[in-house]
Protein backbone atom coordinates (compact mmCIF):
# COMPACT_ATOMS: atom_id res chain seq x y z
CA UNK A 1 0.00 0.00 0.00
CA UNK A 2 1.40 3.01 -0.63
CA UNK A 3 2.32 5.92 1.64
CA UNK A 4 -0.37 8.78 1.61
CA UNK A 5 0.36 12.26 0.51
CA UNK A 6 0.55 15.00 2.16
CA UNK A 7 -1.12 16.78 -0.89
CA UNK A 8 -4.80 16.47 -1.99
CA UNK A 9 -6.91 18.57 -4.32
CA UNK A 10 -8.54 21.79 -3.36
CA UNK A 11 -11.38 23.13 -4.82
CA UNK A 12 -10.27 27.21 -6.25
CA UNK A 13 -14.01 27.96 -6.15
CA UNK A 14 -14.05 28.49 -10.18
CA UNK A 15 -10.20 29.25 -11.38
CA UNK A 16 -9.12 27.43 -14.55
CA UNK A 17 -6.10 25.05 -14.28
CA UNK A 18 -5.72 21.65 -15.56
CA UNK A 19 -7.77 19.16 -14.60
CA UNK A 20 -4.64 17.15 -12.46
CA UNK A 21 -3.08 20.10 -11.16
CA UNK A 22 -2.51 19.54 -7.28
CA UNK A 23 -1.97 22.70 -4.63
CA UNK A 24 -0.18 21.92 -1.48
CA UNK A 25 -3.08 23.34 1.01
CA UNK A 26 -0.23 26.38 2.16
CA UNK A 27 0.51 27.69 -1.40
CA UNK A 28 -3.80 28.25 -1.23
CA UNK A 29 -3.55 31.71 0.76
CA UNK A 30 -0.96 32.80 -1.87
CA UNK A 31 -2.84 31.94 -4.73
CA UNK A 32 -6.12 34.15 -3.49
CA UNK A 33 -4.15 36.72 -2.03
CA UNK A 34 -2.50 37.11 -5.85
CA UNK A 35 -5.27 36.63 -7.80
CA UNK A 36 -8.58 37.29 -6.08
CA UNK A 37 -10.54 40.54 -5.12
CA UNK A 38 -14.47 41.02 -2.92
CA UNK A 39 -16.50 43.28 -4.61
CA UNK A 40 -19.17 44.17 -3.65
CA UNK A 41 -22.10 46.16 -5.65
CA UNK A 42 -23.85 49.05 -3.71
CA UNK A 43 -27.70 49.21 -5.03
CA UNK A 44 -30.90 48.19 -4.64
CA UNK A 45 -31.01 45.45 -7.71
CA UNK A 46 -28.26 42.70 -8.43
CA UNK A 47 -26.69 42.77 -11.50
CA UNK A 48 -26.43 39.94 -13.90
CA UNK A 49 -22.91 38.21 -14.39
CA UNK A 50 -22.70 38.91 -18.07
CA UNK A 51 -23.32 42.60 -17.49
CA UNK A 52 -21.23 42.59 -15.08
CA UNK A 53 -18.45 41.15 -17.24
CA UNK A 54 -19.07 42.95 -20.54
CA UNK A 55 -19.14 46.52 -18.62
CA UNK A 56 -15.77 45.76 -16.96
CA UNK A 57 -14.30 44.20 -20.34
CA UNK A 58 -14.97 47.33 -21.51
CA UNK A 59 -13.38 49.86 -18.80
CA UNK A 60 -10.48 47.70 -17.08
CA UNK A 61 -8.22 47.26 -20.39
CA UNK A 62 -6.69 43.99 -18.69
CA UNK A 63 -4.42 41.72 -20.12
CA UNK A 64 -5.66 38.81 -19.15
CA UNK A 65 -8.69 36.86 -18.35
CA UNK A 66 -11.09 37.17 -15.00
CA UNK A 67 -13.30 35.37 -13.55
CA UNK A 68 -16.58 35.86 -11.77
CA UNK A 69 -17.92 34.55 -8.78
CA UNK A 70 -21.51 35.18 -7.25
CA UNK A 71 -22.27 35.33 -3.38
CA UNK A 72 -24.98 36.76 -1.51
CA UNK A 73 -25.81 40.26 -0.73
CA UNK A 74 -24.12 41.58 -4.00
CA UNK A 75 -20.97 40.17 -2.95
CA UNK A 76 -18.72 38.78 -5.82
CA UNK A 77 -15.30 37.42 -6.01
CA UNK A 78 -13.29 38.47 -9.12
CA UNK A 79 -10.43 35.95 -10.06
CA UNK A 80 -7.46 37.20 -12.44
CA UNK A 81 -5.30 35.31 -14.71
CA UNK A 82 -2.33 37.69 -14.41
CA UNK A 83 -1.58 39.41 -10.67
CA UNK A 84 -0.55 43.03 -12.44
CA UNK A 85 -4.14 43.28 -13.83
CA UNK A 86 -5.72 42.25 -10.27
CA UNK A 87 -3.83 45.50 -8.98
CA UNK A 88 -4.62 47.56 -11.93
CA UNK A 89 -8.57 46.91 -10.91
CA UNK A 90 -8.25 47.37 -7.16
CA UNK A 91 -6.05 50.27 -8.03
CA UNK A 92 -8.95 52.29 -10.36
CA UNK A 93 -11.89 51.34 -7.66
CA UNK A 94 -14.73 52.09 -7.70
CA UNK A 95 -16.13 51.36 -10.73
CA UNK A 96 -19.42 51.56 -12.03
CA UNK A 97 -21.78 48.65 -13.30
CA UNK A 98 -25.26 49.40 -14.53
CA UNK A 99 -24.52 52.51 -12.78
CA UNK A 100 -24.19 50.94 -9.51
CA UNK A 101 -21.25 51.15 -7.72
CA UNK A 102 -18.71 48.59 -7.90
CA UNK A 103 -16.80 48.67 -4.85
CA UNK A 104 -13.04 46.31 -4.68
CA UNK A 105 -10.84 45.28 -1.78
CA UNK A 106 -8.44 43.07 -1.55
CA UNK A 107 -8.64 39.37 -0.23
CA UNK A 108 -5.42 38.48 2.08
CA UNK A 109 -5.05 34.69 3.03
CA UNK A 110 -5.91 35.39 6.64
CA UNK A 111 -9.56 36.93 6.41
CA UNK A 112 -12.84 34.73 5.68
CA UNK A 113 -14.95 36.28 3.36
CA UNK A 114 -17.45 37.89 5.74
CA UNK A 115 -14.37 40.04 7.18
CA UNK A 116 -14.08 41.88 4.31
CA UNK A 117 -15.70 45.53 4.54
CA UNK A 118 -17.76 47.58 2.61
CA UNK A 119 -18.55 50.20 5.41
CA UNK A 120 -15.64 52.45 4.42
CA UNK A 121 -15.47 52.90 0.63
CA UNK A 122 -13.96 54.98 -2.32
CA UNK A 123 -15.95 57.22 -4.78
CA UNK A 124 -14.99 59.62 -7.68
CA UNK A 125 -16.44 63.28 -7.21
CA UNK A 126 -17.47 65.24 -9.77
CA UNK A 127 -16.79 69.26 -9.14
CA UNK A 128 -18.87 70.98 -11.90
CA UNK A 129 -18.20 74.68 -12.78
CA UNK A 130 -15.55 75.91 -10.81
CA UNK A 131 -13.55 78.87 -11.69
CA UNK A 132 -10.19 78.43 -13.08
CA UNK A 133 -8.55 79.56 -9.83
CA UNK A 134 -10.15 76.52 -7.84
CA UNK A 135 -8.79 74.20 -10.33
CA UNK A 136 -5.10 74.20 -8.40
CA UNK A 137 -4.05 71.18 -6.73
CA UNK A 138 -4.31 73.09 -3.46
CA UNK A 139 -7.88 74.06 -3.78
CA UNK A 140 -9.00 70.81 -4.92
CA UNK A 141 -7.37 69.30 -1.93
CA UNK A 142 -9.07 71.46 0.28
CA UNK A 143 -12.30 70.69 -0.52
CA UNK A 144 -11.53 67.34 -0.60
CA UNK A 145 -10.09 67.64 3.02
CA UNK A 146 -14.45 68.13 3.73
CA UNK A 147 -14.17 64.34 2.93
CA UNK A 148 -12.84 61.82 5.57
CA UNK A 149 -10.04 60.76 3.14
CA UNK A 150 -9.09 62.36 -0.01
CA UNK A 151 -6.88 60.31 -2.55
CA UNK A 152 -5.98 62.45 -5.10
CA UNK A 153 -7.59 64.63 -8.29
CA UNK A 154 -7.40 64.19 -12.11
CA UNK A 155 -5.50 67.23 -13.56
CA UNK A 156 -6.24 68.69 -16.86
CA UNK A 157 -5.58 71.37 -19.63
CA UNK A 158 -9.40 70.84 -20.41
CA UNK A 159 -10.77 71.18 -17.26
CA UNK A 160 -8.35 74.55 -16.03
CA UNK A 161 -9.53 76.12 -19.36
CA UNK A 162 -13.15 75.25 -18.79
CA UNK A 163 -13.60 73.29 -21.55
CA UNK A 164 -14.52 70.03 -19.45
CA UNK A 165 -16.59 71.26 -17.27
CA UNK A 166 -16.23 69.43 -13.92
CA UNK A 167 -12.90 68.23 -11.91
CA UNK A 168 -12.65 65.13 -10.81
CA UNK A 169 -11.51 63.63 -7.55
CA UNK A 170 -11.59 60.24 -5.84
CA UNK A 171 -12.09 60.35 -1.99
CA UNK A 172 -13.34 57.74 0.85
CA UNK A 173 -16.46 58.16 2.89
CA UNK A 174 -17.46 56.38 6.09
C-alpha cells in the first residue's frame, strides 16, 4: 500500500487550471491573495454576471482573463489570470456597473470572506463649474479635506480652461 500524501486537491471555487493540477493546502492563501478581489455592488437590484463582465471588459483594459464569482448580498469574487491586472482593478476602484457602484478590496489569506468591509469605501467626485482659480491642486485638496479621506484629483488642460466642465476627484467616505 502506498504511503499517503501529504497533498490532496482543493477546490479554487471556479479558477481554470488543468484538470490534475494539485496545490499543497499552504501555497492556497498565496494563490487568493495574488489573484482574487471582494467586490461588492452598492444598489438596490443585483446585477447579472454577463453585465457585469461585458461593462468591466470594456473599462479595465486587462491583459488577461477574470473570472466571476456570485455570493450573496451583491458580494462577488473576481479571479485574475495575471496578478498586475488584479492591482490595476483594485487600483482604479470604484467602478461603475449598470450605474451601480462597484466597490473592490483586496482578499489576504488570513480573512474569511465575511471580514471583508464595505462600510468604508472609495468614490470619484465630480466638481462641476468651478472657476479656473479653484482648479489648483491646493484648492482641490481642500475641498476634498471636507471628505474623511481624499486620494488624489485628475489634472487637466481641459478642465483649467473650462472646456470640461467638472474636476474630478476620488475620496473615501465612512
Amino acid at each position: 500500500m502506498a504511503a499517503s500524501s501529504s497533498r490532496r486537491v482543493i477546490d479554487l471555487g471556479g479558477v481554470d487550471v488543468a484538470s490534475n493540477t494539485v496545490f499543497p493546502e499552504e501555497s492556497l492563501g498565496a494563490i487568493v491573495a495574488s489573484t482574487y478581489v471582494v467586490g461588492k455592488v452598492l444598489g438596490d437590484r443585483r446585477p447579472h454576471l454577463s453585465q457585469i463582465r461585458s461593462q468591466m471588459l470594456n473599462v479595465w483594459y486587462i491583459k488577461g482573463d477574470f473570472r466571476i464569482i456570485p455570493k450573496p448580498n451583491n458580494i462577488f469574487l473576481f479571479g485574475f489570470e495575471l496578478e498586475e491586472d488584479k492591482k490595476k482593478v483594485l487600483k482604479g476602484s470604484p467602478w461603475l456597473v449598470s450605474n451601480m457602484h462597484l466597490c473592490l478590496k483586496g482578499w489576504f489569506p488570513d480573512m474569511i470572506l465575511r471580514q471583508v468591509s464595505f462600510r468604508i469605501v472609495s468614490f470619484r467626485v465630480q466638481m462641476h463649474d468651478l472657476p479656473p482659480n479653484l482648479l489648483a491642486y491646493e484648492k482641490i485638496s481642500k475641498i476634498g479635506s471636507l471628505f474623511p479621506t481624499f486620494h488624489y484629483y485628475e489634472p487637466s488642460l481641459e478642465a483649467m480652461l473650462g472646456w470640461q466642465g467638472f474636476k474630478r476627484t476620488k475620496v473615501t467616505i465612512i
